[in-house]
C-alpha atoms as a PDB file:
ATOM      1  CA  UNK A   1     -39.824  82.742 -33.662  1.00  0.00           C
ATOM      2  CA  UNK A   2     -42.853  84.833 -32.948  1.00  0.00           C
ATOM      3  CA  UNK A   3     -43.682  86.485 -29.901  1.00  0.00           C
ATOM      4  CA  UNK A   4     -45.766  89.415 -28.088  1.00  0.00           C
ATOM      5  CA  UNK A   5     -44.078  92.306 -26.699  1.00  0.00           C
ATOM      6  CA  UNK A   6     -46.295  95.472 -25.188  1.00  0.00           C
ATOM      7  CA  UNK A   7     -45.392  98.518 -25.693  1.00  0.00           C
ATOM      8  CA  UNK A   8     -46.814 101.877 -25.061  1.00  0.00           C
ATOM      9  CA  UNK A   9     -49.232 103.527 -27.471  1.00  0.00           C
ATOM     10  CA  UNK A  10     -46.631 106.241 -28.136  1.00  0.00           C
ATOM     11  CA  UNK A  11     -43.862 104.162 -28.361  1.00  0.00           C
ATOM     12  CA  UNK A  12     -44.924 102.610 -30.926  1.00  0.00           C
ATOM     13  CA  UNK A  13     -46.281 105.706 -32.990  1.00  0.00           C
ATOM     14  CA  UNK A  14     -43.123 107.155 -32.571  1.00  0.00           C
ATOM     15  CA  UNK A  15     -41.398 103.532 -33.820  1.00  0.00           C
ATOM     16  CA  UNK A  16     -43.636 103.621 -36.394  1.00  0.00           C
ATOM     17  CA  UNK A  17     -42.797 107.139 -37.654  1.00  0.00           C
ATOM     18  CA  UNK A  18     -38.766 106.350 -37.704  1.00  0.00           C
ATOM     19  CA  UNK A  19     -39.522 102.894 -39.527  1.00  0.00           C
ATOM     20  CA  UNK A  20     -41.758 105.144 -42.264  1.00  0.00           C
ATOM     21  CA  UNK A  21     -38.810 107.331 -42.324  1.00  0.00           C
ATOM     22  CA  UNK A  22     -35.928 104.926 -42.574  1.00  0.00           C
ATOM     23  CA  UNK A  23     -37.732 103.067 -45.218  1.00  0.00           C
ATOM     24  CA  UNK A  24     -37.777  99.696 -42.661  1.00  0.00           C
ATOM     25  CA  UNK A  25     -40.264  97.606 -41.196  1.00  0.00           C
ATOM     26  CA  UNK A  26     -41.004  97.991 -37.240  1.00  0.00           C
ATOM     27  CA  UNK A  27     -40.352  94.460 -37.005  1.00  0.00           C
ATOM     28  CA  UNK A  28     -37.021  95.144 -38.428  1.00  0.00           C
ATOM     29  CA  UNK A  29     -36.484  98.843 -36.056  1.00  0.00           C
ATOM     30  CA  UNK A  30     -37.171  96.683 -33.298  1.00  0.00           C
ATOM     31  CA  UNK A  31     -35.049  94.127 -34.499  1.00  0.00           C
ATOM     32  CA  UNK A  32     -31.878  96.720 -34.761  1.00  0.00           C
ATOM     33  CA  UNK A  33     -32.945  97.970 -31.522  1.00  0.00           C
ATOM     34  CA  UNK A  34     -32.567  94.540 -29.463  1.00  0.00           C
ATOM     35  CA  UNK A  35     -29.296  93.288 -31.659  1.00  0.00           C
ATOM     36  CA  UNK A  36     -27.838  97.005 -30.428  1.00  0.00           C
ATOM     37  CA  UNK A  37     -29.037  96.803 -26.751  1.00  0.00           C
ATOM     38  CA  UNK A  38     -27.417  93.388 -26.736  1.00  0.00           C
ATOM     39  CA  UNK A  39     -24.301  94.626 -28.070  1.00  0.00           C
ATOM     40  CA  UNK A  40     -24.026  96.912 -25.692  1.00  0.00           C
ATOM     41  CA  UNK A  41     -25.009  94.554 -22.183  1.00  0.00           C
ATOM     42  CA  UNK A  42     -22.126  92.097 -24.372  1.00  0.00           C
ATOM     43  CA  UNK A  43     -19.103  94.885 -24.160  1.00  0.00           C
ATOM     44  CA  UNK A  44     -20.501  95.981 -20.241  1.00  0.00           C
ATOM     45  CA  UNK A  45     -19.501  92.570 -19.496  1.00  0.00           C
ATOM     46  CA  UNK A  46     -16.294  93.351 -20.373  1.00  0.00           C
ATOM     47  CA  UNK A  47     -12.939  92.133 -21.684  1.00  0.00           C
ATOM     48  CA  UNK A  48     -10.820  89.389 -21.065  1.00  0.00           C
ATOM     49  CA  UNK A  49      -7.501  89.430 -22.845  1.00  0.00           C
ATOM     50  CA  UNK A  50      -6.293  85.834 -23.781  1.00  0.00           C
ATOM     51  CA  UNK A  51      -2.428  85.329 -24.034  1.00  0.00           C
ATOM     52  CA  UNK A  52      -1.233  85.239 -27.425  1.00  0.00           C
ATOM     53  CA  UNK A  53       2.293  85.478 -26.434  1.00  0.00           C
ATOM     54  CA  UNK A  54       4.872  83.867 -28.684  1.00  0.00           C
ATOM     55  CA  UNK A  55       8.439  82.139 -26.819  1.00  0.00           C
ATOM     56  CA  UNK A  56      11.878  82.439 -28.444  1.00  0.00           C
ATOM     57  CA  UNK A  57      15.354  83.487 -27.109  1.00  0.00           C
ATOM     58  CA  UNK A  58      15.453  86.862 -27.201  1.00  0.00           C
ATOM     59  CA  UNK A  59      16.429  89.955 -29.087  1.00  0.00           C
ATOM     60  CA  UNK A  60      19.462  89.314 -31.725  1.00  0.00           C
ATOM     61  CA  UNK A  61      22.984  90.681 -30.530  1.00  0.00           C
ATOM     62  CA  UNK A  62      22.471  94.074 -32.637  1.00  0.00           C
ATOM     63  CA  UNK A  63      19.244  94.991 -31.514  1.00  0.00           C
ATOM     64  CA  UNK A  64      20.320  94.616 -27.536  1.00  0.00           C
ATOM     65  CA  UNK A  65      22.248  98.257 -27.846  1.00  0.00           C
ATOM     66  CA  UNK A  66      21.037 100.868 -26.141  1.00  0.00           C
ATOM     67  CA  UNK A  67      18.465  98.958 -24.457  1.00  0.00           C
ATOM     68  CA  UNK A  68      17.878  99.235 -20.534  1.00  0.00           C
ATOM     69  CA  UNK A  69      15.170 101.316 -19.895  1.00  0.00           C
ATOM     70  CA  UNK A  70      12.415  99.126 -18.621  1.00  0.00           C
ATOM     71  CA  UNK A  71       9.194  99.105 -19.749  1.00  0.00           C
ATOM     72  CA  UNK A  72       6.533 101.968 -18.200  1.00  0.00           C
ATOM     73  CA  UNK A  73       5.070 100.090 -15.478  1.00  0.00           C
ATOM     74  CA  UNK A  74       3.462 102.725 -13.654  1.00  0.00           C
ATOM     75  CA  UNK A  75       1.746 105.054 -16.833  1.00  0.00           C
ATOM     76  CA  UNK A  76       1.164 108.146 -15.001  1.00  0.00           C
ATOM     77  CA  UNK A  77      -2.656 109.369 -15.185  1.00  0.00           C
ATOM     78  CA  UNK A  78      -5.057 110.266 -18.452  1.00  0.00           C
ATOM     79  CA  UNK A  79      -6.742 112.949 -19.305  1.00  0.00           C
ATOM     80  CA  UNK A  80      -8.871 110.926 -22.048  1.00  0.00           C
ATOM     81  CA  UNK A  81      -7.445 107.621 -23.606  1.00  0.00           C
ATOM     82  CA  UNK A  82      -3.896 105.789 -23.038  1.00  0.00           C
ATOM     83  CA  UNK A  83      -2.447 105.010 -26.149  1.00  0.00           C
ATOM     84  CA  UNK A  84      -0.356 101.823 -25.657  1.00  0.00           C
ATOM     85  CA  UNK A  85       3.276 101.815 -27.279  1.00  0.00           C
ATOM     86  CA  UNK A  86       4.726  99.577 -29.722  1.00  0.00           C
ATOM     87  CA  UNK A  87       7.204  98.389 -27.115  1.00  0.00           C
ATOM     88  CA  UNK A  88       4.651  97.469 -24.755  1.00  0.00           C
ATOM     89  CA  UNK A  89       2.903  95.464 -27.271  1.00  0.00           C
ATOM     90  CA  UNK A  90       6.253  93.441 -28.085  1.00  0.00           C
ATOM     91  CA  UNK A  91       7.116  92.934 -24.552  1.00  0.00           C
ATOM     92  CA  UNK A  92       3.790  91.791 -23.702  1.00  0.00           C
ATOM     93  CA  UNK A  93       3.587  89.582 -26.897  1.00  0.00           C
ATOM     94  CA  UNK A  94       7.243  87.999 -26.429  1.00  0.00           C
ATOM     95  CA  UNK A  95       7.798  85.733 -23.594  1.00  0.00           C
ATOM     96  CA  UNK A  96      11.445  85.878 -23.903  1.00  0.00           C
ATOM     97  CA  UNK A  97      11.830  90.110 -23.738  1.00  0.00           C
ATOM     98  CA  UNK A  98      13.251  91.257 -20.515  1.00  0.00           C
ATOM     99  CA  UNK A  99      10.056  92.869 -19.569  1.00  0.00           C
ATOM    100  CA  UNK A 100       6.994  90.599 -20.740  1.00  0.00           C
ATOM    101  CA  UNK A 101       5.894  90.150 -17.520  1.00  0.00           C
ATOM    102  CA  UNK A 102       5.270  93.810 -16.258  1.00  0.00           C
ATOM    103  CA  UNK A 103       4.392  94.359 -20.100  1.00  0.00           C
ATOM    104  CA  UNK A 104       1.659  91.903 -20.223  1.00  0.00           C
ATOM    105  CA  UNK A 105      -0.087  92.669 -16.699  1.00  0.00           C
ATOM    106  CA  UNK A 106      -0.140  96.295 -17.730  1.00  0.00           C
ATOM    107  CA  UNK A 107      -1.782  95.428 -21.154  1.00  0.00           C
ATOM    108  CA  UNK A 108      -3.671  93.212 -19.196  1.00  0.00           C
ATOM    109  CA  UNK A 109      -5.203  95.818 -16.797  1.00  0.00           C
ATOM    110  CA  UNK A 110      -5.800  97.531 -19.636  1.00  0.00           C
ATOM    111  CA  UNK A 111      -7.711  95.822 -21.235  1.00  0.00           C
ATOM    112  CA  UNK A 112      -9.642  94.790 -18.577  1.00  0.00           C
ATOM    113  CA  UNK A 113     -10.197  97.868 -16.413  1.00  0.00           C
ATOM    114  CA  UNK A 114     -12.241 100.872 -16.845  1.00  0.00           C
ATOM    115  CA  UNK A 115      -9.649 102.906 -18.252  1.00  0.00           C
ATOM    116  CA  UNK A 116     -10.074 104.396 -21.325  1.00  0.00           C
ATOM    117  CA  UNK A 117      -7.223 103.114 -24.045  1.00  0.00           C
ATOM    118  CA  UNK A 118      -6.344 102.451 -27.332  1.00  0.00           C
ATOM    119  CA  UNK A 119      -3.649 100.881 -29.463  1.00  0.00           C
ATOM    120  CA  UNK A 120      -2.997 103.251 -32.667  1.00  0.00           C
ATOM    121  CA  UNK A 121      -2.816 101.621 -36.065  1.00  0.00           C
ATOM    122  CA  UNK A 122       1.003 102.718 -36.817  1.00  0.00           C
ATOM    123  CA  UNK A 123       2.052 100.794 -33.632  1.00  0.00           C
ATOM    124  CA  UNK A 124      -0.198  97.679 -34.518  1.00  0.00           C
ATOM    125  CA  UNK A 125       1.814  98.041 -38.036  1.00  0.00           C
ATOM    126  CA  UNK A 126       4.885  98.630 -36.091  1.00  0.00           C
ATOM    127  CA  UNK A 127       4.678  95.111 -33.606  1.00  0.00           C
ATOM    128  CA  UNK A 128       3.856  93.268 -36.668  1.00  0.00           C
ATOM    129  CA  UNK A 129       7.353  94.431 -38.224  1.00  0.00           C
ATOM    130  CA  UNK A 130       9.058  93.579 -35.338  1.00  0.00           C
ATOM    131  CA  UNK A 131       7.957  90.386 -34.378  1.00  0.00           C
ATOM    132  CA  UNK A 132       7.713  88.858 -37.580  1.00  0.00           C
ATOM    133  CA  UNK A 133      11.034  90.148 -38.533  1.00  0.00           C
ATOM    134  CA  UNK A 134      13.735  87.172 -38.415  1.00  0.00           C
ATOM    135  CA  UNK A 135      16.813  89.529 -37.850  1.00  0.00           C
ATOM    136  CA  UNK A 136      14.972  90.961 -35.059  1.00  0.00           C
ATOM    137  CA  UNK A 137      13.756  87.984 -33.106  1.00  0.00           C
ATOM    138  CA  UNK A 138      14.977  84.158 -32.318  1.00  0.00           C
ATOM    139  CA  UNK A 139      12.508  82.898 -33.483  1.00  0.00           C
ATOM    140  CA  UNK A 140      10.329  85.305 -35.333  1.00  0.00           C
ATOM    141  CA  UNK A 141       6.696  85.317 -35.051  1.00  0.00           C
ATOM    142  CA  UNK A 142       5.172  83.791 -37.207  1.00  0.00           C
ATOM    143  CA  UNK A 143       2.836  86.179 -38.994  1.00  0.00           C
ATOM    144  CA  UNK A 144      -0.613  84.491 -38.472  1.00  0.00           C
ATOM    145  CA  UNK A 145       0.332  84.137 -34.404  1.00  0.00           C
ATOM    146  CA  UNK A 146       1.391  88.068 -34.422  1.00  0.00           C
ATOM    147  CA  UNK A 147      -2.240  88.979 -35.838  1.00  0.00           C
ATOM    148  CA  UNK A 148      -3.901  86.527 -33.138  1.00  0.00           C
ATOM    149  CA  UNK A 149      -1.899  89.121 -31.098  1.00  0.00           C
ATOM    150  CA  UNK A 150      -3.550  92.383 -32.323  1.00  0.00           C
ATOM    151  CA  UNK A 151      -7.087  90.693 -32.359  1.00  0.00           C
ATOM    152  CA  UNK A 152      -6.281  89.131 -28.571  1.00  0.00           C
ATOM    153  CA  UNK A 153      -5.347  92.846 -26.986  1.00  0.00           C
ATOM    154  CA  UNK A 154      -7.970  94.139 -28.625  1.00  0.00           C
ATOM    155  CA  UNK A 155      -6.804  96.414 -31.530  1.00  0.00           C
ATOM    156  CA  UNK A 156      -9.646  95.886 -33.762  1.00  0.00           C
ATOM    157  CA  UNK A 157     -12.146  97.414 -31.525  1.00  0.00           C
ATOM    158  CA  UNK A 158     -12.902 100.948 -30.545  1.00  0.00           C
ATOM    159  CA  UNK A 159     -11.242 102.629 -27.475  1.00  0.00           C
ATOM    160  CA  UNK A 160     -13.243 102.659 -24.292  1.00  0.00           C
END
């Protein structure tokens, strides 16, 4: 498609000049310059996490030791990003764990919200052991339904 856009005189001399310099068209500078504008009105829009949770009946026998502490529901303030836990990942992913519920709305929120967060890559690696692990869970997740998971809450992108 071809179109007319105006622009001012130094605008474009200074477009010009970065095109020369990066070896590129203007066509294509201005290009890169819409595609990234666009990118960035896309993410503004924000987030919506889909559910990707996964049934079953629960944690096996051994693994139910020592559990009882519920799930953080109330994450106290940040300084600069939340890093969301393993556990919250498998409680929010598993519809049978105790705590999926509060799990899920606060992953939810999350992802979502304005607050800053991330998920860090040895807990993504660490919910894909679990889940997919048949001594662990009744069923076990299977593994293409886990990594609909991480790319549902978001793991592959940067934190906000």
């Amino acid at each position: 498609m071809k179109t007319t856009v105006e622009i001012s005189d130094a605008l474009a001399r200074e477009a010009r000049e970065i095109a020369r310099h990066e070896k590129t068209t203007l066509r294509e500078l201005i290009k890169m310059g819409l595609r990234a504008v666009l990118r960035e009105r896309r993410r503004k829009v924000g987030f919506r996490l889909r559910d990707a949770s996964f049934g079953g009946n629960g944690l096996e026998a051994e693994f139910r030791r020592g559990l009882g502490a519920p799930a953080r529901g109330g994450v106290r303030g940040t300084r600069n990003v939340i890093a969301v836990d393993t556990n919250i990942l498998v409680y929010a992913h598993r519809r049978d764990a105790e705590w999926h519920d509060r799990a899920a709305a606060r992953l939810q929120s999350l992802a979502e919200g304005r607050t800053s967060w991330a998920i860090p890559w040895p807990c993504v690696h660490e919910f894909l052991a679990i889940v997919t692990h048949a001594r662990v869970y009744d069923p076990r997740t299977p593994v293409a339904r886990a990594l609909d998971q991480v790319e549902a809450s978001g793991a592959a992108f940067p934190p906000r």
